[in-house]
N, C-alpha and C. Protein backbone atom coordinates (compact mmCIF):
# COMPACT_ATOMS: atom_id res chain seq x y z
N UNK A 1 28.21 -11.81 -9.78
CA UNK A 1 28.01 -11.14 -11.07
C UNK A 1 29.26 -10.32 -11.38
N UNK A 2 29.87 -10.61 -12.39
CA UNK A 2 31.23 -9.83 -13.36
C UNK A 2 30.52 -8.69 -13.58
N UNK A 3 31.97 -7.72 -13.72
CA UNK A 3 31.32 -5.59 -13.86
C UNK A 3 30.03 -5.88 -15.36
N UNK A 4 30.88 -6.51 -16.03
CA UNK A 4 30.79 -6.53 -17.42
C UNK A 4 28.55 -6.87 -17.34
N UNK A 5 28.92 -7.76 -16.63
CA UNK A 5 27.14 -8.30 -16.59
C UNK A 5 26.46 -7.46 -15.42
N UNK A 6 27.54 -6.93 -14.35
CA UNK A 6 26.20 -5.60 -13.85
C UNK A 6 26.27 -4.60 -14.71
N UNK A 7 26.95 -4.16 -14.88
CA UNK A 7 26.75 -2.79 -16.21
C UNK A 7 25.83 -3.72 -16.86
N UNK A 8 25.51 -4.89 -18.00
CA UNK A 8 24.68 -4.81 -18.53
C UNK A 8 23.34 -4.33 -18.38
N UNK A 9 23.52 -5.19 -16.93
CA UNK A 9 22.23 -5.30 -16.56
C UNK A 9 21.54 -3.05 -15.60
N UNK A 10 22.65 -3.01 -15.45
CA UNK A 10 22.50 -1.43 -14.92
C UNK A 10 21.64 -0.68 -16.63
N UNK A 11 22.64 -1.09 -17.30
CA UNK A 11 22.34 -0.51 -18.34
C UNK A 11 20.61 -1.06 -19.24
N UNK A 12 20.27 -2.05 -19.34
CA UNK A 12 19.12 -2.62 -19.81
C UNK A 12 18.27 -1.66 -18.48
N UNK A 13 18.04 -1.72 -17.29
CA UNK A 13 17.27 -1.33 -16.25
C UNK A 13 16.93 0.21 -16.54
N UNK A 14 18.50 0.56 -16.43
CA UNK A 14 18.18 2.47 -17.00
C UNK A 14 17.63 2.59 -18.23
N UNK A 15 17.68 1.67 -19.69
CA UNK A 15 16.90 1.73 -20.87
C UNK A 15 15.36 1.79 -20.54
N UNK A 16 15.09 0.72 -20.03
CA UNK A 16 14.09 0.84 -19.43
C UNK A 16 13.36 1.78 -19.07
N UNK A 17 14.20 2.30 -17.89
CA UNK A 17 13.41 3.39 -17.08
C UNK A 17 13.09 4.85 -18.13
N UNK A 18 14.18 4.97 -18.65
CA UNK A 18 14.03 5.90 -19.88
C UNK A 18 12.96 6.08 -20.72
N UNK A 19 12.90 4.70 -21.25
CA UNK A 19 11.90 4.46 -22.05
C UNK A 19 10.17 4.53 -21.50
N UNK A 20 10.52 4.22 -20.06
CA UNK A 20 8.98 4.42 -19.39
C UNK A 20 8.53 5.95 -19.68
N UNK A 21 9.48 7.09 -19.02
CA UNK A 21 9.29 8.24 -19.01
C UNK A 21 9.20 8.75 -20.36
N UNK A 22 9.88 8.45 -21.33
CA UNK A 22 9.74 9.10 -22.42
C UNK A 22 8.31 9.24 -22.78
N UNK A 23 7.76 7.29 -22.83
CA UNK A 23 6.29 6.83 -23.39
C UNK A 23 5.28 7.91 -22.36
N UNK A 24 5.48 8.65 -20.71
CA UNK A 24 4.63 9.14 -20.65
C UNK A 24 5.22 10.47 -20.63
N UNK A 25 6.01 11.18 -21.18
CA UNK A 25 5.91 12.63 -21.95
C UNK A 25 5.38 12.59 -22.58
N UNK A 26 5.35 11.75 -23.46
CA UNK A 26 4.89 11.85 -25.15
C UNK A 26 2.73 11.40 -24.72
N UNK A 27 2.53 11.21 -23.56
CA UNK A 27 1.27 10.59 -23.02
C UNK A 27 1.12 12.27 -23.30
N UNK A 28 1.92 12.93 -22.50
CA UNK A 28 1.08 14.29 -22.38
C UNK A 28 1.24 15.08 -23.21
N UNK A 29 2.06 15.17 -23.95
CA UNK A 29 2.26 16.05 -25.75
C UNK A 29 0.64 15.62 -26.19
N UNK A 30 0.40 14.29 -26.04
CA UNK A 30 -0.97 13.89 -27.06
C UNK A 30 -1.83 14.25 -26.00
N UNK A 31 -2.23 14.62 -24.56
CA UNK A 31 -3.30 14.62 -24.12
C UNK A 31 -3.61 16.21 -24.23
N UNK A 32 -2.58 16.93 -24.82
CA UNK A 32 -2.21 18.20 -24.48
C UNK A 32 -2.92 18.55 -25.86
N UNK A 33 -2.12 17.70 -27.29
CA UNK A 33 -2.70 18.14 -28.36
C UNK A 33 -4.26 17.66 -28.70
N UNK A 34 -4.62 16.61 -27.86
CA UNK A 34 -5.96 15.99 -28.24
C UNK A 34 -6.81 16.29 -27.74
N UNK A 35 -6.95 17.26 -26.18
CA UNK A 35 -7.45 17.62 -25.07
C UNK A 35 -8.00 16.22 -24.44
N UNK A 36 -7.71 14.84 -24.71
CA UNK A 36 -7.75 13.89 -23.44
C UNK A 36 -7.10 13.69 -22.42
N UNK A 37 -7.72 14.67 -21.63
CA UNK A 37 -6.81 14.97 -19.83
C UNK A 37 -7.39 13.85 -18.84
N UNK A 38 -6.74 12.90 -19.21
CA UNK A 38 -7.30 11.81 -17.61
C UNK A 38 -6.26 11.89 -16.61
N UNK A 39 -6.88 11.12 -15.54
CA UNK A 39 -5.89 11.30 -14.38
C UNK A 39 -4.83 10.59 -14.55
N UNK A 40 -4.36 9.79 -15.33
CA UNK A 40 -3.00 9.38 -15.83
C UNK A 40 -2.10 10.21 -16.51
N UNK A 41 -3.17 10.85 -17.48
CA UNK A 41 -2.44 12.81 -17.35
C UNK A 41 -2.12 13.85 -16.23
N UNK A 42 -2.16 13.93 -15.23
CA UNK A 42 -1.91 14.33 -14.30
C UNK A 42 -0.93 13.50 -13.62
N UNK A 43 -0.94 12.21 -12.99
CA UNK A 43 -0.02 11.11 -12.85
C UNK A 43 1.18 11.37 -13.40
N UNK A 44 1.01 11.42 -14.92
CA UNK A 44 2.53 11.28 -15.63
C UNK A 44 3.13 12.45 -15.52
N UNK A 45 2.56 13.93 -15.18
CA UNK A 45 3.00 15.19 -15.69
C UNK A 45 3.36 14.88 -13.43
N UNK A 46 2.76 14.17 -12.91
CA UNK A 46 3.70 14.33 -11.22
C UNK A 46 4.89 13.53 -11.58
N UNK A 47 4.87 12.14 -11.67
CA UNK A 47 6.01 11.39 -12.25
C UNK A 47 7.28 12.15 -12.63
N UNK A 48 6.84 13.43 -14.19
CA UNK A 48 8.26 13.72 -14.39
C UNK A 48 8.59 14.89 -13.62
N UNK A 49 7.57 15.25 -13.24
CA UNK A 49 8.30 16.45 -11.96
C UNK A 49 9.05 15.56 -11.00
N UNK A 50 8.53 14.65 -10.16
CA UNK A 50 9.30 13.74 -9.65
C UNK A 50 10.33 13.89 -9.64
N UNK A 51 10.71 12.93 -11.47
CA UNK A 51 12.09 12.73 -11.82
C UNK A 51 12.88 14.16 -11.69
N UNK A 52 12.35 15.36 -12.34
CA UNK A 52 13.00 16.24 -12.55
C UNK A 52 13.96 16.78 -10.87
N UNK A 53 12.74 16.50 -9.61
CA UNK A 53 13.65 16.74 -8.37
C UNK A 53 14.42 15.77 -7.82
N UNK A 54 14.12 14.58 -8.84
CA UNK A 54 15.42 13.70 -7.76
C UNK A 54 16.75 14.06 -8.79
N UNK A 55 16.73 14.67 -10.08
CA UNK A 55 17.68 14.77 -10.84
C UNK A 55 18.58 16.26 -10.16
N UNK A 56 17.86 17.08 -9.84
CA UNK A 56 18.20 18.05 -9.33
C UNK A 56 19.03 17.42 -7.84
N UNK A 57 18.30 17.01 -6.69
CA UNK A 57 18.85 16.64 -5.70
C UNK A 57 20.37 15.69 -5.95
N UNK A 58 20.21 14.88 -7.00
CA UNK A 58 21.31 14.42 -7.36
C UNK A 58 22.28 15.32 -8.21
N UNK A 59 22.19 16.79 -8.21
CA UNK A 59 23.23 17.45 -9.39
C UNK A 59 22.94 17.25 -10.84
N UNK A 60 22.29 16.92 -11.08
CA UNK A 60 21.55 16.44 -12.66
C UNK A 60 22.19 15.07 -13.15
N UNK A 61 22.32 14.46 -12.21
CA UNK A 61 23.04 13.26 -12.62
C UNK A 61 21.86 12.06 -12.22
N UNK A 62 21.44 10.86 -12.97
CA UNK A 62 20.62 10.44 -12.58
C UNK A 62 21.28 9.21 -11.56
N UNK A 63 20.84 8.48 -10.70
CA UNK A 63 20.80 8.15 -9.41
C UNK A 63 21.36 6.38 -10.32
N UNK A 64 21.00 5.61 -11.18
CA UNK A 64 21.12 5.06 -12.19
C UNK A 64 22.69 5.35 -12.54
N UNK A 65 23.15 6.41 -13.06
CA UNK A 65 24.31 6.90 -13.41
C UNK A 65 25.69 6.61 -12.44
N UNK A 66 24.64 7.13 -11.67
CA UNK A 66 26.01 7.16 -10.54
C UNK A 66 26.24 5.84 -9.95
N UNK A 67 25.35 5.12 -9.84
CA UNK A 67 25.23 3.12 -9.82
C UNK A 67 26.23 2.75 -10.84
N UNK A 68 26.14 3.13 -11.86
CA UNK A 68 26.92 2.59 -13.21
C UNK A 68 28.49 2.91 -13.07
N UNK A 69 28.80 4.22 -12.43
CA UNK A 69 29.63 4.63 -12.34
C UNK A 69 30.73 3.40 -11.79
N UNK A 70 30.50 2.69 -10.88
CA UNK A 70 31.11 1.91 -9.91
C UNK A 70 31.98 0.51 -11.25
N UNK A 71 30.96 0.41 -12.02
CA UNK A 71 31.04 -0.53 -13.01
C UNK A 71 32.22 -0.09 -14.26
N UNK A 72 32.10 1.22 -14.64
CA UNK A 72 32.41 1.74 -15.66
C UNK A 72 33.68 2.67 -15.44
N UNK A 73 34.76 2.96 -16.15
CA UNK A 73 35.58 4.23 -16.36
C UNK A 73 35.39 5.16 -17.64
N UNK A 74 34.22 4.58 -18.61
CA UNK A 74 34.16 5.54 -19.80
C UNK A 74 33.71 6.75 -19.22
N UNK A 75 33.97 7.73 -20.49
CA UNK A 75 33.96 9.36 -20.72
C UNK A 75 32.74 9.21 -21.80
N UNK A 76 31.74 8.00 -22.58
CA UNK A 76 31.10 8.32 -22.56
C UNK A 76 29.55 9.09 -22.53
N UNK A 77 28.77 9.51 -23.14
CA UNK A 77 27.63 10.29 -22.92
C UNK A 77 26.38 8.48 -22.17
N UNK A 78 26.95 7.80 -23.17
CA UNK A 78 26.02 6.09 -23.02
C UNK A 78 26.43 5.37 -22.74
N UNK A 79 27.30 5.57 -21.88
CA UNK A 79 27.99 4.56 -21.51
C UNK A 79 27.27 3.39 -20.08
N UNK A 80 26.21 4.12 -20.21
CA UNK A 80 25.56 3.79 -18.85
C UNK A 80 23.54 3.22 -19.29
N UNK A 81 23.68 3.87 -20.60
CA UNK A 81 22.26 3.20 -21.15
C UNK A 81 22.46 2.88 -22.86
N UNK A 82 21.56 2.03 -23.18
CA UNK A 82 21.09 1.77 -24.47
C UNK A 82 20.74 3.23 -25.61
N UNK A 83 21.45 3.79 -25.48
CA UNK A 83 20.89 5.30 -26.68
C UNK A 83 22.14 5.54 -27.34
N UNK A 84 21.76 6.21 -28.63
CA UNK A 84 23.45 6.55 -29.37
C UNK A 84 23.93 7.91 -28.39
N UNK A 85 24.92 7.84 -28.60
CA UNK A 85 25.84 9.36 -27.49
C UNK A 85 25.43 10.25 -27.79
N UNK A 86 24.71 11.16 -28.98
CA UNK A 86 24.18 12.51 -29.08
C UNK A 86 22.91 12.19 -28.50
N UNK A 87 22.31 11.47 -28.35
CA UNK A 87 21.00 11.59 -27.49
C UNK A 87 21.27 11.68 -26.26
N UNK A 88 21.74 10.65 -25.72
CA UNK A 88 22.42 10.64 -24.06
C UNK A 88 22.86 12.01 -23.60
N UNK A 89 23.43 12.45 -24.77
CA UNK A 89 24.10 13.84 -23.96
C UNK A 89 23.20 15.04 -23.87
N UNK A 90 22.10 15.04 -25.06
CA UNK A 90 21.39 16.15 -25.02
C UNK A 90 19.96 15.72 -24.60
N UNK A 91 19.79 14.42 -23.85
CA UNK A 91 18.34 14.16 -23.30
C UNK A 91 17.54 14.98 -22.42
N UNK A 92 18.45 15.42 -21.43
CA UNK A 92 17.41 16.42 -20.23
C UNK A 92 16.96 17.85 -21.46
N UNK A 93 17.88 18.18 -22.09
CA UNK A 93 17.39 19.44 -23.01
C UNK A 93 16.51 18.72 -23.92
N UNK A 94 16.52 17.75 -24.26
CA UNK A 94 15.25 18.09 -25.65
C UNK A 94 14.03 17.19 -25.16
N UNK A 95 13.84 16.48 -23.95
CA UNK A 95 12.81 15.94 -23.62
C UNK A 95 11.83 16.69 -22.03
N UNK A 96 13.10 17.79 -21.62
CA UNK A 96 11.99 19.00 -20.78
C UNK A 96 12.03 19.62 -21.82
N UNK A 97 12.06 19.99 -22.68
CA UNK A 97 11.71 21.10 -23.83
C UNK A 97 10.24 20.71 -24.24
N UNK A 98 10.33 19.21 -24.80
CA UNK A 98 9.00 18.28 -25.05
C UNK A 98 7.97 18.27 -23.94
N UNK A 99 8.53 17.97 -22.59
CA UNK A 99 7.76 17.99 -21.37
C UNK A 99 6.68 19.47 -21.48
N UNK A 100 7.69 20.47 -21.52
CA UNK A 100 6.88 21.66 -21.24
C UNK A 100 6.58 22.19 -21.86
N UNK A 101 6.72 21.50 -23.06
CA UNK A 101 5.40 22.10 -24.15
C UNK A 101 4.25 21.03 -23.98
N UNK A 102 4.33 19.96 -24.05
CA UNK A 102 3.04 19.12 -22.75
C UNK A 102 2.54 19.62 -22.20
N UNK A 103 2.97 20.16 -21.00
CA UNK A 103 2.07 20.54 -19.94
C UNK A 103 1.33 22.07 -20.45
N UNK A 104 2.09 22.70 -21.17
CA UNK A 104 1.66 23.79 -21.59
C UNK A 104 0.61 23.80 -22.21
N UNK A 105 0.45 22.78 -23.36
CA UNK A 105 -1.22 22.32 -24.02
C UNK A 105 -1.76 21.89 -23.44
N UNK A 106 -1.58 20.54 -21.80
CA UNK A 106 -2.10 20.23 -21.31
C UNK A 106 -3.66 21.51 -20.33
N UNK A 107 -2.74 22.10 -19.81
CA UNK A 107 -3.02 23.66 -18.94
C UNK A 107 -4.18 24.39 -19.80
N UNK A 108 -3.65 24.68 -21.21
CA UNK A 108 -4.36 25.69 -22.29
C UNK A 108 -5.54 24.97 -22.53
N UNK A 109 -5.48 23.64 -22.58
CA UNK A 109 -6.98 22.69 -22.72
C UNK A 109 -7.77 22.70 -21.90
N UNK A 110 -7.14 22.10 -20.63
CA UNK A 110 -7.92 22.01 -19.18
C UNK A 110 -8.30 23.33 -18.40
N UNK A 111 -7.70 24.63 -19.21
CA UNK A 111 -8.21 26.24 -18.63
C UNK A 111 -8.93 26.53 -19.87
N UNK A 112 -9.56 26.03 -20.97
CA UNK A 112 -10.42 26.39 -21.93
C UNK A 112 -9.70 27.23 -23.34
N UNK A 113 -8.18 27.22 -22.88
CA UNK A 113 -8.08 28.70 -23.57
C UNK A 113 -7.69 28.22 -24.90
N UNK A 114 -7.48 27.22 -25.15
CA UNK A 114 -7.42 26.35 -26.53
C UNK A 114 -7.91 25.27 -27.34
């Protein structure tokens, strides 16, 4: 396989993976605003904690990234997934922002207080 077709393929895999996590933030924004707390609500809200400590253990760099790296010399923000560059660059800020206002309705539902 040529750089050109593992980067693709690095890159389609990390779209992917992106796109999984996003679909279950956004699981818990709605279970949070709807009060439907199933255990796939709980699941998804371990999942992005998960992600959040392997992002940490890796320096905030995702594990994906640094795979791509080998492939790539761009500077960058997408150079490594399917998203336009102002998203790429400001994703960990505006989707834990989203996250933890999730869990926050999630919590306020499942403790009565909303």
């Amino acid at each position: 396989m040529g750089r050109e077709n593992a980067l693709l393929f690095i890159k389609l895999l990390h779209t992917a993976v992106w796109s999984f996590f996003v679909f279950i933030i956004f699981y818990v924004v709605y279970s949070g605003i709807s009060g439907k707390i199933t255990p796939f609500t709980w699941i998804s809200i371990g999942l992005v904690v998960g992600e959040g400590l392997i992002l940490i253990l890796f320096k905030m760099f995702c594990p994906i990234t640094l795979i791509a790296r080998k492939y790539s010399d761009s500077k960058k923000e997408n150079f490594d997934i399917f998203l336009p560059n102002w998203l790429a660059k400001y994703n960990k800020i505006i989707f834990t922002t989203i996250f933890l206002i999730g869990v926050l309705l999630v919590l306020l539902r499942f403790y009565n207080i909303l």
